[in-house]
C-alpha atoms as a PDB file:
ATOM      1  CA  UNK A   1      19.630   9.019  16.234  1.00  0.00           C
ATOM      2  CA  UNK A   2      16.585   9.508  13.928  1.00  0.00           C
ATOM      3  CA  UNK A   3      13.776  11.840  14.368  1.00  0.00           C
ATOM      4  CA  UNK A   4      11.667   9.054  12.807  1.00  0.00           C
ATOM      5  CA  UNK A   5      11.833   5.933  11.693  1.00  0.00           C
ATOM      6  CA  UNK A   6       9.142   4.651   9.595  1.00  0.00           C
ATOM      7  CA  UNK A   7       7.838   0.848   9.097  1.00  0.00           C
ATOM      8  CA  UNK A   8       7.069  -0.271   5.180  1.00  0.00           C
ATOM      9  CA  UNK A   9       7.649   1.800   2.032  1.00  0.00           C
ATOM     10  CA  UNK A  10       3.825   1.012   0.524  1.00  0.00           C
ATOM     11  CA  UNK A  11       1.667   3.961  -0.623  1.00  0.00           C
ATOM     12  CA  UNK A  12       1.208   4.755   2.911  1.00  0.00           C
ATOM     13  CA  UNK A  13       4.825   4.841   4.323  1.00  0.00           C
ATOM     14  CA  UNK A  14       6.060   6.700   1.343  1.00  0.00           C
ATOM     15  CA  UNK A  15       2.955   9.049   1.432  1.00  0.00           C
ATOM     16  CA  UNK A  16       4.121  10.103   5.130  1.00  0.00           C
ATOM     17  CA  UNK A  17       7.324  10.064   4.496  1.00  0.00           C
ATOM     18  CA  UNK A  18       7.280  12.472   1.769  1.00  0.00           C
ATOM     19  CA  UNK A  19       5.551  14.902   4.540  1.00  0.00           C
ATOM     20  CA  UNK A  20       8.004  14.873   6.788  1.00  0.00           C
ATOM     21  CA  UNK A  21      11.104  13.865   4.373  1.00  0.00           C
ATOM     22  CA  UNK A  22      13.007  17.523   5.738  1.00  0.00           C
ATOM     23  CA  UNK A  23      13.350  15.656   8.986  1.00  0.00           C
ATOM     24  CA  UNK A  24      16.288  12.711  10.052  1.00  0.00           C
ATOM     25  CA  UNK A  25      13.993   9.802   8.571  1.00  0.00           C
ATOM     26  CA  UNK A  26      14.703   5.989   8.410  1.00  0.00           C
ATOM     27  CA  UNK A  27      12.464   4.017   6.147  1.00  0.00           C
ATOM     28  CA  UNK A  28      12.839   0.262   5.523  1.00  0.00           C
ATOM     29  CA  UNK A  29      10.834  -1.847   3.153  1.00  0.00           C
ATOM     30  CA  UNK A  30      10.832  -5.829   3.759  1.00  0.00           C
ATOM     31  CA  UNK A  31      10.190  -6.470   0.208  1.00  0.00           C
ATOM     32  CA  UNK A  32      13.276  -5.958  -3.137  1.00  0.00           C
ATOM     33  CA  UNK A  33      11.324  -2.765  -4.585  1.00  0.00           C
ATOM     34  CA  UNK A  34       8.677  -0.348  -4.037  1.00  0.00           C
ATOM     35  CA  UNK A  35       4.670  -1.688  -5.631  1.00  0.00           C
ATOM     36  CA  UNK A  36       5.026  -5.448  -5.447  1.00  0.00           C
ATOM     37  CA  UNK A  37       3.731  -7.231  -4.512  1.00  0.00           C
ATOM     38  CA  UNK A  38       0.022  -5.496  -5.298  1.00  0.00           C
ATOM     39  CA  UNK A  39      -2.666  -6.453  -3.043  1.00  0.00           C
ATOM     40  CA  UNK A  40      -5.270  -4.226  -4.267  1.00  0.00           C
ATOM     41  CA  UNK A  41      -8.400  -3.542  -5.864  1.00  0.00           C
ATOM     42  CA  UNK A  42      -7.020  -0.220  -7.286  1.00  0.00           C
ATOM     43  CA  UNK A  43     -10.629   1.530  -7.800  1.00  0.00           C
ATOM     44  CA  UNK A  44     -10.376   4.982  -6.043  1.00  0.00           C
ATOM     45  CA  UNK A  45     -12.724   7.746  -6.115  1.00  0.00           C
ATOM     46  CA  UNK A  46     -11.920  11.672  -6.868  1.00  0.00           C
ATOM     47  CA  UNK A  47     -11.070  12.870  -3.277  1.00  0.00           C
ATOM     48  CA  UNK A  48      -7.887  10.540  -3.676  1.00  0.00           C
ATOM     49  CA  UNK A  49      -6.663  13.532  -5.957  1.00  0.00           C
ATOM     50  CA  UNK A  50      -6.737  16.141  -3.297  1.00  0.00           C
ATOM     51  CA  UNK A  51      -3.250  14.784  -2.412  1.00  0.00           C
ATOM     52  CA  UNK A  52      -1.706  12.923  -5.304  1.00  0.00           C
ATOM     53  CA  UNK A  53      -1.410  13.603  -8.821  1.00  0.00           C
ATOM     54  CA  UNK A  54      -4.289  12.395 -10.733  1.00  0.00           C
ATOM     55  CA  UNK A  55      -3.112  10.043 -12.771  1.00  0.00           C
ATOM     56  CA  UNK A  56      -5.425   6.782 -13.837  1.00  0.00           C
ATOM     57  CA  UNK A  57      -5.717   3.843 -16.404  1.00  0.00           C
ATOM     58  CA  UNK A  58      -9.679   4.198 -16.947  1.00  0.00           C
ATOM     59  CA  UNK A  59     -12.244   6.304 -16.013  1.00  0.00           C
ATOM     60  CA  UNK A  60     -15.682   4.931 -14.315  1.00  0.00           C
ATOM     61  CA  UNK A  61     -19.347   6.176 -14.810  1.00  0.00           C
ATOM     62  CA  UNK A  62     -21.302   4.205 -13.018  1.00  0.00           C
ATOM     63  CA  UNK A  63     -21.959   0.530 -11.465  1.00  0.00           C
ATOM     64  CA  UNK A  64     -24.372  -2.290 -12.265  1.00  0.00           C
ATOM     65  CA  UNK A  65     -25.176  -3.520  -8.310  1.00  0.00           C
ATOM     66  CA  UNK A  66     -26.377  -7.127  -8.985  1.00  0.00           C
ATOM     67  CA  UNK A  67     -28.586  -8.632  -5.786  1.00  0.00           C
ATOM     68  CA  UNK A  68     -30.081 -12.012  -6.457  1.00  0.00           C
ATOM     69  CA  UNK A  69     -30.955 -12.448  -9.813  1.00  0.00           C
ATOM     70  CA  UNK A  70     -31.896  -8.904 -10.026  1.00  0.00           C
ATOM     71  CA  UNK A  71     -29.366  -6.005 -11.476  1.00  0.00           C
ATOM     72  CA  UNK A  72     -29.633  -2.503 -10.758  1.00  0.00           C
ATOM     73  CA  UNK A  73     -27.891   0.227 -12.929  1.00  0.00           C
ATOM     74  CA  UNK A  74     -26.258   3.349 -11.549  1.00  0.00           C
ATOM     75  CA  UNK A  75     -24.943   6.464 -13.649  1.00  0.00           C
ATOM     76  CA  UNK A  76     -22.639   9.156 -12.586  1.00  0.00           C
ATOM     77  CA  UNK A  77     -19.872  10.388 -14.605  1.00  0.00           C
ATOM     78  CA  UNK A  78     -16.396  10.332 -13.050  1.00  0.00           C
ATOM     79  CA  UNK A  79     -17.357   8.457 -10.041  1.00  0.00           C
ATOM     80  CA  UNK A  80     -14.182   6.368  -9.865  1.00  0.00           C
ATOM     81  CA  UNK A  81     -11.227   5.865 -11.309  1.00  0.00           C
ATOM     82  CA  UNK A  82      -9.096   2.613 -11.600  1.00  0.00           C
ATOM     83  CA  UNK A  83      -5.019   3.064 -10.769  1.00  0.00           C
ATOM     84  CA  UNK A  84      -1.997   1.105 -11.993  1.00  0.00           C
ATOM     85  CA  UNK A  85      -0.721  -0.015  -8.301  1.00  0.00           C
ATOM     86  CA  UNK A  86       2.739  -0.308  -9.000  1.00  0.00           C
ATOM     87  CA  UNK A  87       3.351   2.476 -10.711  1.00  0.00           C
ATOM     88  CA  UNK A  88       0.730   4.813  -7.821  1.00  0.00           C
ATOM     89  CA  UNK A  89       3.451   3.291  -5.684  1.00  0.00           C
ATOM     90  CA  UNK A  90       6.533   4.114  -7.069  1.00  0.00           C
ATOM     91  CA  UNK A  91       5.443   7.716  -7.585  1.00  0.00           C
ATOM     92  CA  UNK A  92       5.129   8.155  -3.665  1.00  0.00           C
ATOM     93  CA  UNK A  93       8.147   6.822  -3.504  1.00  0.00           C
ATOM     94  CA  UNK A  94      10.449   9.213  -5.979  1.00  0.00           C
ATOM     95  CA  UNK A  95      13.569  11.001  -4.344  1.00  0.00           C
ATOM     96  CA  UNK A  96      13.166   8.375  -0.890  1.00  0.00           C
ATOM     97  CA  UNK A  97      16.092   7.040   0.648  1.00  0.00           C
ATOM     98  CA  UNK A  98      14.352   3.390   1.279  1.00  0.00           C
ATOM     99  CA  UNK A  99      16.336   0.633   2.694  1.00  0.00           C
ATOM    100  CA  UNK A 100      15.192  -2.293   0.812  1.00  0.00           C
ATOM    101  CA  UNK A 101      14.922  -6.118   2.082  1.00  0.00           C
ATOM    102  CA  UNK A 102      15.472  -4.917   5.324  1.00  0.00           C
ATOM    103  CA  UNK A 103      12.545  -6.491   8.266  1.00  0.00           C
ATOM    104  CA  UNK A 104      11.455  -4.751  11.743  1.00  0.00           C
ATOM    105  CA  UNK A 105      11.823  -7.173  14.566  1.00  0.00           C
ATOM    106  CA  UNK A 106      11.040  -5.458  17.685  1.00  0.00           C
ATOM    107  CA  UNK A 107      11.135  -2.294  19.802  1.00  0.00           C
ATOM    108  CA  UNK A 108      12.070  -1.259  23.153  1.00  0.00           C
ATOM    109  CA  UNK A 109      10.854   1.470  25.063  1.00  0.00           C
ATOM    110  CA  UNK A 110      13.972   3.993  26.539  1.00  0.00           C
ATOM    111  CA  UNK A 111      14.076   7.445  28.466  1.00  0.00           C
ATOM    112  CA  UNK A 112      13.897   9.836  25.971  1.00  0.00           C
ATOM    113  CA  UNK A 113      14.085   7.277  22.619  1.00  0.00           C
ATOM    114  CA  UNK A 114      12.972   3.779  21.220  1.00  0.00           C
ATOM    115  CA  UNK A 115      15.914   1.236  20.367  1.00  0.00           C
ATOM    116  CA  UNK A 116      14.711  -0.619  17.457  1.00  0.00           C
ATOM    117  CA  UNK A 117      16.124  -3.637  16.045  1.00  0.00           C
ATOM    118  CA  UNK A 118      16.000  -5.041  12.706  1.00  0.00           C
ATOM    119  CA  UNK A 119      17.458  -7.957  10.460  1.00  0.00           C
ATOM    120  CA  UNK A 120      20.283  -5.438  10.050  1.00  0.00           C
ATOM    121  CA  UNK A 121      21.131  -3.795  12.707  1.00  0.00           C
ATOM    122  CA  UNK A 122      19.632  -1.243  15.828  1.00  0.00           C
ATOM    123  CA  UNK A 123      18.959   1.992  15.680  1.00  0.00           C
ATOM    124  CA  UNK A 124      17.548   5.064  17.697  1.00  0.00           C
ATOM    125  CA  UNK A 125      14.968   7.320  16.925  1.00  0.00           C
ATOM    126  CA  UNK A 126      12.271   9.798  18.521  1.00  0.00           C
ATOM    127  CA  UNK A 127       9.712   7.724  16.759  1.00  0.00           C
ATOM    128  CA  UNK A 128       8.443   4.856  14.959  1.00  0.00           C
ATOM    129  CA  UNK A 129       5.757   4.667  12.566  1.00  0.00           C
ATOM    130  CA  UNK A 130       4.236   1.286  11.532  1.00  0.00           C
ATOM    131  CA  UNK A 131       3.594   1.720   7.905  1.00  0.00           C
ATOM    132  CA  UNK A 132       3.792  -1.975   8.152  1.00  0.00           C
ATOM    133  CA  UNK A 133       0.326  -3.425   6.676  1.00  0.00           C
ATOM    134  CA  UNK A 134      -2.383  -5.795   7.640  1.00  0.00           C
ATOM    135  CA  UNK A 135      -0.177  -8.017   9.877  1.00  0.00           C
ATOM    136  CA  UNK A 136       2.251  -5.406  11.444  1.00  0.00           C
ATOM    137  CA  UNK A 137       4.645  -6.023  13.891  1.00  0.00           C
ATOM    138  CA  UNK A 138       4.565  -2.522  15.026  1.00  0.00           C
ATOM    139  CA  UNK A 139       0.925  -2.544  16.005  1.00  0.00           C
ATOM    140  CA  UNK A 140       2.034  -5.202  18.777  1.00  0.00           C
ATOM    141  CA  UNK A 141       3.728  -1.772  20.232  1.00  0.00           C
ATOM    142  CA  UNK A 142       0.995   0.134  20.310  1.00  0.00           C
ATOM    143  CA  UNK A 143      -2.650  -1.749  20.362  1.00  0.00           C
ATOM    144  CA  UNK A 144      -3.323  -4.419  23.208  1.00  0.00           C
ATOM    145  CA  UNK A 145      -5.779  -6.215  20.492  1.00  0.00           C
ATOM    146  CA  UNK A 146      -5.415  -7.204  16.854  1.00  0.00           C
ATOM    147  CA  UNK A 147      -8.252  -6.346  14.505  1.00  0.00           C
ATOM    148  CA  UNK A 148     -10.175  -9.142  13.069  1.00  0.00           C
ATOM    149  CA  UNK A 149      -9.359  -9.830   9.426  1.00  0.00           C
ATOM    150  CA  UNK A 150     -11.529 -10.224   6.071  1.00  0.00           C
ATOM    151  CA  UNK A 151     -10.149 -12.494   3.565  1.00  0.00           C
ATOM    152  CA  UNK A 152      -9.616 -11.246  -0.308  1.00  0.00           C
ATOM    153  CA  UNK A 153      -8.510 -12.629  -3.547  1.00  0.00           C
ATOM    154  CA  UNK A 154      -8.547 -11.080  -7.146  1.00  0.00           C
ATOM    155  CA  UNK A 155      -7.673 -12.098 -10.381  1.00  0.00           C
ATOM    156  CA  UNK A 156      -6.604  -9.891 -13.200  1.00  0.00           C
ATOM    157  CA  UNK A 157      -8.613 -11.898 -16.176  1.00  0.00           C
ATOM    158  CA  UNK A 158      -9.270 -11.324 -19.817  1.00  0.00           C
ATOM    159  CA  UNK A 159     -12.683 -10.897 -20.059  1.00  0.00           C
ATOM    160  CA  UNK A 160     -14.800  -8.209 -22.271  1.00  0.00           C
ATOM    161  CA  UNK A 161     -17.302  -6.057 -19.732  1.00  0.00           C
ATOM    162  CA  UNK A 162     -18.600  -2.372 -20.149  1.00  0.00           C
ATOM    163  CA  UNK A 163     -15.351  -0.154 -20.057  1.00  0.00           C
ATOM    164  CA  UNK A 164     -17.000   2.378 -18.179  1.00  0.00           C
ATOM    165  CA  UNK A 165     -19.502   0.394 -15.249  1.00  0.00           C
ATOM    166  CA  UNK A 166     -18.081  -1.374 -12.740  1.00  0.00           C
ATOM    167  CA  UNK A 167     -20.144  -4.676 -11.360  1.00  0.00           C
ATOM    168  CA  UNK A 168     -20.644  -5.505  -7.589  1.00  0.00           C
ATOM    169  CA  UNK A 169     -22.243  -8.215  -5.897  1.00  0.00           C
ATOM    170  CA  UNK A 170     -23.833  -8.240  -2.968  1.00  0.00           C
ATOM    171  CA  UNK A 171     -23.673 -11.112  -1.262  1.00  0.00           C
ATOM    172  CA  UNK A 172     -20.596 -12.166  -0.756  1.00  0.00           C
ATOM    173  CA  UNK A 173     -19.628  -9.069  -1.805  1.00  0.00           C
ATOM    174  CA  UNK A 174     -17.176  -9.026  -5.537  1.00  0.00           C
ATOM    175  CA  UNK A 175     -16.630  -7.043  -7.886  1.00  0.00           C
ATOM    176  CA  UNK A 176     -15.417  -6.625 -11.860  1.00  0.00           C
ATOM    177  CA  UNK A 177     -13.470  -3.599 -12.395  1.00  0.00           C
ATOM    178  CA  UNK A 178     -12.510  -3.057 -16.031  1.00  0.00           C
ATOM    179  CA  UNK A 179      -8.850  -2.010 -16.492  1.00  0.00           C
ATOM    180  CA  UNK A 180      -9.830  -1.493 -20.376  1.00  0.00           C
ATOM    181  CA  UNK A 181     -12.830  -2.993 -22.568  1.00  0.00           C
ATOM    182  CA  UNK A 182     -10.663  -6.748 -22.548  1.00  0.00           C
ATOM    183  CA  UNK A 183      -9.087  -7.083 -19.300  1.00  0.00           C
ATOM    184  CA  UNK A 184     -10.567  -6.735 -15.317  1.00  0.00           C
ATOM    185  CA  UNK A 185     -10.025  -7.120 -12.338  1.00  0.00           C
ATOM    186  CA  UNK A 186     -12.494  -9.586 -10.570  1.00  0.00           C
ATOM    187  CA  UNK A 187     -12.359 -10.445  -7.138  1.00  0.00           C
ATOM    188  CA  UNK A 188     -14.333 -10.985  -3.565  1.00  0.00           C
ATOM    189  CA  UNK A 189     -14.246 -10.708   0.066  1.00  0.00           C
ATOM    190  CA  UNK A 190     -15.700 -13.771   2.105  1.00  0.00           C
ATOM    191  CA  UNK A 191     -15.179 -16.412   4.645  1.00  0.00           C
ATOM    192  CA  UNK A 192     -13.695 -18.702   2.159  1.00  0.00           C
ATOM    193  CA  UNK A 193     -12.819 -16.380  -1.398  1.00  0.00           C
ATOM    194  CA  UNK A 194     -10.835 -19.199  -3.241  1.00  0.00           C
ATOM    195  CA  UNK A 195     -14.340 -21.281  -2.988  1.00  0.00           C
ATOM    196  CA  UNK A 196     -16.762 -18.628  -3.529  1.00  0.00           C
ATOM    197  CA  UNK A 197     -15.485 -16.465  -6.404  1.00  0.00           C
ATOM    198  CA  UNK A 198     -16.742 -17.664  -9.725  1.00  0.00           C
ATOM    199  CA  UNK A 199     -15.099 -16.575 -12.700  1.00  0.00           C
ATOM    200  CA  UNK A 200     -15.866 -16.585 -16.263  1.00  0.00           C
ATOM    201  CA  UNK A 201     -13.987 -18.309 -18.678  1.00  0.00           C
ATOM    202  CA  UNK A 202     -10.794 -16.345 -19.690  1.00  0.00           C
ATOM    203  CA  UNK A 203      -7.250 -16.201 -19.736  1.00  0.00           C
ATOM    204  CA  UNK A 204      -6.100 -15.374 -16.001  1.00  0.00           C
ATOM    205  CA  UNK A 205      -2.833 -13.027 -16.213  1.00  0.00           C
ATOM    206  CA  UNK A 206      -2.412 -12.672 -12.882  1.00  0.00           C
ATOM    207  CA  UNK A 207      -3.861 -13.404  -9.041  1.00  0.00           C
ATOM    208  CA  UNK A 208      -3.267 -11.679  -6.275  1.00  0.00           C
ATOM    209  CA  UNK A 209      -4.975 -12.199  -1.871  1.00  0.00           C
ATOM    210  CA  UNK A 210      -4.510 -11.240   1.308  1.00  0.00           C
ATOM    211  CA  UNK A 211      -6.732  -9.793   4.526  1.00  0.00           C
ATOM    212  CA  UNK A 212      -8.045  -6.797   5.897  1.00  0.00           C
ATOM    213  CA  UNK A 213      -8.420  -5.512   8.353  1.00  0.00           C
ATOM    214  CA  UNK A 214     -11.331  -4.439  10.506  1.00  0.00           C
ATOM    215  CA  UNK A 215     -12.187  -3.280  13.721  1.00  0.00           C
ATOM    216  CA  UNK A 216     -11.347  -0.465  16.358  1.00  0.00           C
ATOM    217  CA  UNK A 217      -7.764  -0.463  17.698  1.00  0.00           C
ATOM    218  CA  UNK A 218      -5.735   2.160  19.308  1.00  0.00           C
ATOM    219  CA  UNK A 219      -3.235   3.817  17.325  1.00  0.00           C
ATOM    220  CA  UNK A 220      -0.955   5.688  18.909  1.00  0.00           C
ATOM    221  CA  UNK A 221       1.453   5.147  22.247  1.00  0.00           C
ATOM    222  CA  UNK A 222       4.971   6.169  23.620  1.00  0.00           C
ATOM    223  CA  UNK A 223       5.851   8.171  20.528  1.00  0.00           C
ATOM    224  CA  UNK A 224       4.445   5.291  18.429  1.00  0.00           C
ATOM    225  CA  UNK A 225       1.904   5.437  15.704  1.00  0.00           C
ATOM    226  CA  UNK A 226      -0.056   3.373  13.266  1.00  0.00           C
ATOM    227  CA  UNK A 227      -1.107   4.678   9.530  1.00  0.00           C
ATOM    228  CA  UNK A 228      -3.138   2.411   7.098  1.00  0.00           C
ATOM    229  CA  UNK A 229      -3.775  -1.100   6.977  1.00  0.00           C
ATOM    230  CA  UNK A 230      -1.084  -1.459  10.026  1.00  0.00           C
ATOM    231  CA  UNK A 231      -3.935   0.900  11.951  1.00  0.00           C
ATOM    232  CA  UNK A 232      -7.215  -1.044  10.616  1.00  0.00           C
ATOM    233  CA  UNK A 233      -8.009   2.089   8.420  1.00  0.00           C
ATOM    234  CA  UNK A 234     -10.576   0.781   5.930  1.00  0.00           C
ATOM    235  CA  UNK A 235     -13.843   1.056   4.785  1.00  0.00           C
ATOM    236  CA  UNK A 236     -16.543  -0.706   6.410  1.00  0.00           C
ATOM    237  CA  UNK A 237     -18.402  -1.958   3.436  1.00  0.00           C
ATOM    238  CA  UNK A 238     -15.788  -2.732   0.770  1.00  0.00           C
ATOM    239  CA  UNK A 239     -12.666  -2.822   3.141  1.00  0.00           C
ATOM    240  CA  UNK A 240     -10.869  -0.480   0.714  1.00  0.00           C
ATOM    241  CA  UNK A 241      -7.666   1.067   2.262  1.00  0.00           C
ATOM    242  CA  UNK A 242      -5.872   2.955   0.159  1.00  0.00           C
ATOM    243  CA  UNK A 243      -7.987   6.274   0.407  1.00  0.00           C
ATOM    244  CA  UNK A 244      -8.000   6.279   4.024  1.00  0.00           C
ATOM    245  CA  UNK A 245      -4.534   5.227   4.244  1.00  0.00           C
ATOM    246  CA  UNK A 246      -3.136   8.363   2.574  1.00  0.00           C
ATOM    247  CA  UNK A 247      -6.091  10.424   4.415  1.00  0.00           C
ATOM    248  CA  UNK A 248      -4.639   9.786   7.452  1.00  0.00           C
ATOM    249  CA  UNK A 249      -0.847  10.088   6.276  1.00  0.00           C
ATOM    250  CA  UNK A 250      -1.628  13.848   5.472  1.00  0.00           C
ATOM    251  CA  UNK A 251      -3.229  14.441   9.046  1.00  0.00           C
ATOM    252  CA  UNK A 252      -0.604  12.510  10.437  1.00  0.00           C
ATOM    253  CA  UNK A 253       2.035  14.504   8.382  1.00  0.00           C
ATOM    254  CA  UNK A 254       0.632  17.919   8.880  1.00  0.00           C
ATOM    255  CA  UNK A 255       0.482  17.181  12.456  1.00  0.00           C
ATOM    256  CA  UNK A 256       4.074  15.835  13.155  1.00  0.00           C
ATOM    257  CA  UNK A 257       4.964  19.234  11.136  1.00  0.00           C
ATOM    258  CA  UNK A 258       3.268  20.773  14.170  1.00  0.00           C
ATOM    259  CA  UNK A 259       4.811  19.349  16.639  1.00  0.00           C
ATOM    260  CA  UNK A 260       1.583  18.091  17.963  1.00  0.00           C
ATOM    261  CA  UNK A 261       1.513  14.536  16.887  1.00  0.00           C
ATOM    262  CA  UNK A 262       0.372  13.105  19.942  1.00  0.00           C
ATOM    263  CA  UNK A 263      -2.855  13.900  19.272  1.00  0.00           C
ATOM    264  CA  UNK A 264      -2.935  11.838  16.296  1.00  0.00           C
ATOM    265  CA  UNK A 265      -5.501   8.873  17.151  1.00  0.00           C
ATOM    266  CA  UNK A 266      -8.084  11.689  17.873  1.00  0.00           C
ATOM    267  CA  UNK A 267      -7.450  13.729  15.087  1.00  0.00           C
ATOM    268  CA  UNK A 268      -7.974  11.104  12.091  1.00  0.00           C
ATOM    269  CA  UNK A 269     -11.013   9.852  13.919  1.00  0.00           C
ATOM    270  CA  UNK A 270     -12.784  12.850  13.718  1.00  0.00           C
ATOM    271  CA  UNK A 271     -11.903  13.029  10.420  1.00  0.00           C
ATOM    272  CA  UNK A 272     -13.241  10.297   9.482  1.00  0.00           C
ATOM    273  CA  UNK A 273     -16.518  10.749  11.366  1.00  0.00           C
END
């Protein structure tokens, strides 16, 4: 039997994992290898460092915030900081044992343990963890109520743009995030994203969409907890995950460590304020 058995080797799975990895762990991962596919802006700020090594494909000082026809200019030096995805994710993920191509199906509730089932087999652990993303199966375990869901699409595009500034929009809200001063990432959040982004004429190298997710739901239950995307942990205004993801992977982490994970679902709230 496993002390833990944890849902989804993203940033987030492999992030808690490597907190607790001293412990009798399980981790599955639906997908062939850890960082693809990447369904991410990738534009962090500093406070990301305070628990992973600080490593970044361009610097950002500052954002052009465009509202109507109007354009307002922002300065500050070092105020994000633009990640390669896949290779943030495989970092996380050095020195796991991850069991690859492998899907959760369902859970059942025992005495002292949870019997969980999967495309390959059942097992037995103390408890689960859904690492498991926007549309996780484990939440069904844990939340009586899905979140409600934003819709997202980005393009990486060559396109020339101000190294350093990054350009939002308001309304829907979008963004261009230079990855150097010839390629960015441009993208959007709205009701219909495939409609509403408008992009400028260059050579599109690759596209990437999915949801997010937003809204209160619960996040822990019967030795069964949520972390990331899988618990709705984004930010209200840009629906960024990945900092709050690996926020509350550390409190998560340092509280199993404790032996006082049960008080989880309080704990990261009141972290996050």
């Amino acid at each position: 039997m496993y002390d833990l058995f944890i849902v989804g080797a993203g940033p987030i799975g492999c992030y808690f994992t490597q907190k607790i990895k001293e412990f009798n762990y399980k981790l599955i991962e639906e997908h062939v290898e850890v960082g693809k596919p990447v369904q991410c802006a990738g534009l962090v700020g500093e406070n990301i460092f305070k628990y992973v090594v600080k490593e970044y494909i361009n610097k950002i000082n500052g954002a052009y915030i465009h509202h109507n026809e109007e354009c307002f200019p922002l300065k500050k030096r070092n105020v994000a900081y633009v990640l390669d995805r896949e290779k943030f994710d495989k970092n996380l993920s050095k020195d796991l044992s991850i069991s690859f191509k492998e899907r959760f199906l369902a859970a059942k509730i025992r005495k002292d343990k949870i019997e969980i089932k999967t495309n390959k087999g059942i097992y037995y652990s103390k408890y689960l963890v859904g690492c498991d993303g926007v549309r996780s199966k484990v939440r069904n375990y844990v939340s009586n109520k899905e979140p409600s869901y934003l819709k997202s699409i980005q393009h990486i595009i060559e396109y020339k743009h101000e190294e350093d500034m990054i350009s939002f929009f308001l309304k829907p809200f979008s963004w261009i995030i230079p990855e150097d001063s010839k390629i960015c990432r441009i993208g959007i959040i709205s009701k219909d994203p495939y409609n509403d982004l408008r992009l400028p004429k260059g050579k599109v190298i690759n596209k990437t969409g999915g949801l997010i997710p937003v809204g209160r739901i619960n996040t822990y239950k019967n030795n069964i907890f949520l972390i990331g995307d899988a618990a709705s942990q984004t930010k209200p205004l840009t629906g960024g995950g990945l900092y709050y993801g690996i926020k509350a992977a550390d409190i998560a982490g340092n509280l199993f460590l404790r032996d006082k994970i049960e008080k989880y679902d309080s704990e990261w709230r009141k972290s996050f304020g």
